[in-house]
Protein backbone atom coordinates (compact mmCIF):
# COMPACT_ATOMS: atom_id res chain seq x y z
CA UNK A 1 75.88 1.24 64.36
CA UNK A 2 74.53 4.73 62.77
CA UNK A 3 71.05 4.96 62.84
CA UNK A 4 71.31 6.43 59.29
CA UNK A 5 69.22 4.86 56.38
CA UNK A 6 71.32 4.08 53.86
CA UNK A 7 68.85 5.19 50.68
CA UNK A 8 66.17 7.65 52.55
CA UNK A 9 68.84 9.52 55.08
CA UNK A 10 66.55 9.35 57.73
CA UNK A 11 68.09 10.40 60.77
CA UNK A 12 67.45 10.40 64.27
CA UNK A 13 65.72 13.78 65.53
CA UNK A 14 65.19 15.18 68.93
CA UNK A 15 61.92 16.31 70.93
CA UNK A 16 60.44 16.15 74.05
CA UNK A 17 58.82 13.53 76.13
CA UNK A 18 55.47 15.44 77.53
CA UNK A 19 54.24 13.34 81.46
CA UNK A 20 50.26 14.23 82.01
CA UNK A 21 51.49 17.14 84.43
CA UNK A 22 52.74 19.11 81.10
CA UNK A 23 56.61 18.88 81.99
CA UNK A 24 58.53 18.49 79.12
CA UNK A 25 62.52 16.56 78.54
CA UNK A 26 64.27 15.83 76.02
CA UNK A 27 64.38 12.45 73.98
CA UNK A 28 65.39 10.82 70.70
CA UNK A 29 63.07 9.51 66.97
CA UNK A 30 65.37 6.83 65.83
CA UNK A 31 64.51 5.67 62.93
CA UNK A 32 63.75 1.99 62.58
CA UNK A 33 66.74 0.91 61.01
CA UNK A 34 67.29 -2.90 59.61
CA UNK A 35 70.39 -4.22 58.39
CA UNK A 36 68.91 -6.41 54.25
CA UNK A 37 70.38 -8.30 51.76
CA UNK A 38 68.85 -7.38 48.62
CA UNK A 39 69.27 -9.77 45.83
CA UNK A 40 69.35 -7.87 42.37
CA UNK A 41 68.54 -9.70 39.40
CA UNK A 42 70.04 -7.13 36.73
CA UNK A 43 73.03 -7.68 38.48
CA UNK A 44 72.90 -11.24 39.81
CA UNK A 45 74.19 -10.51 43.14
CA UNK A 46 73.53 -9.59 46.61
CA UNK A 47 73.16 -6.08 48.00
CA UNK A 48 73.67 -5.58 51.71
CA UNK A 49 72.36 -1.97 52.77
CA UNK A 50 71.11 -0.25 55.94
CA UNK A 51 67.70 0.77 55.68
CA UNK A 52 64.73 2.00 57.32
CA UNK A 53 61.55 -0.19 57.15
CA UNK A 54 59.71 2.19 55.10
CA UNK A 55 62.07 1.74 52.53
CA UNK A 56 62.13 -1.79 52.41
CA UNK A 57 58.31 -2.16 51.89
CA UNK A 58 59.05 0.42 48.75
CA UNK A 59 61.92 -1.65 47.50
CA UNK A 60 59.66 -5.08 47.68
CA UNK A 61 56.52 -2.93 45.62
CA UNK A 62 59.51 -1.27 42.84
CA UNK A 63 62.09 -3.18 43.00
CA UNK A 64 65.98 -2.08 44.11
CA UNK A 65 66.87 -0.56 41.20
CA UNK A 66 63.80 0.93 39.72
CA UNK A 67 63.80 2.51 43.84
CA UNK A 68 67.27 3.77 43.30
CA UNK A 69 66.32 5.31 39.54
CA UNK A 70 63.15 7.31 41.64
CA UNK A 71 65.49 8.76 43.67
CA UNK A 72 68.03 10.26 40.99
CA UNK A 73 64.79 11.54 39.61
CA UNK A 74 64.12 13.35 43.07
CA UNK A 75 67.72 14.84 43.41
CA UNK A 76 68.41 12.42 46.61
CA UNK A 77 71.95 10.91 46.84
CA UNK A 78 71.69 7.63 47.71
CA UNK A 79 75.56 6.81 47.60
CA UNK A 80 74.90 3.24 46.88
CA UNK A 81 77.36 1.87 44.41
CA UNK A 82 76.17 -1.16 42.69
């Protein structure tokens, strides 16, 4: 499973795990990634979608497709077809 959210395209990134000595190697962010059914009334159906948690706490507050309409606003592409 790609740790990829499906509406924000967070991504994993790398940096560097620093021990009280200073030393310094390498490590992975992942994001936290959850796998949600989204019901959408507009549409009357289900929506499954990989998504970070951060987005899912701004979906419940806007609402799926009032979400998806903010990010067309902002330029992202989402690729979610609905």
């Amino acid at each position: 499973m790609s740790k990829v959210c499906n509406l924000t395209g967070k991504k994993p990134i790398s940096g560097n795990n620093v021990s009280h000595s200073n030393r310094k190697t390498k490590r992975r962010f992942v994001p936290n990634i959850q796998k949600k059914r989204f019901f959408v009334p507009e549409l009357g159906k289900f929506v499954t979608l990989k998504v970070s948690t951060s987005a899912i706490r701004t979906i419940n507050k806007l609402g799926l497709i009032n979400y998806l309409k903010k990010l067309e606003a902002k330029g992202v592409d989402h690729g979610v077809k609905l």
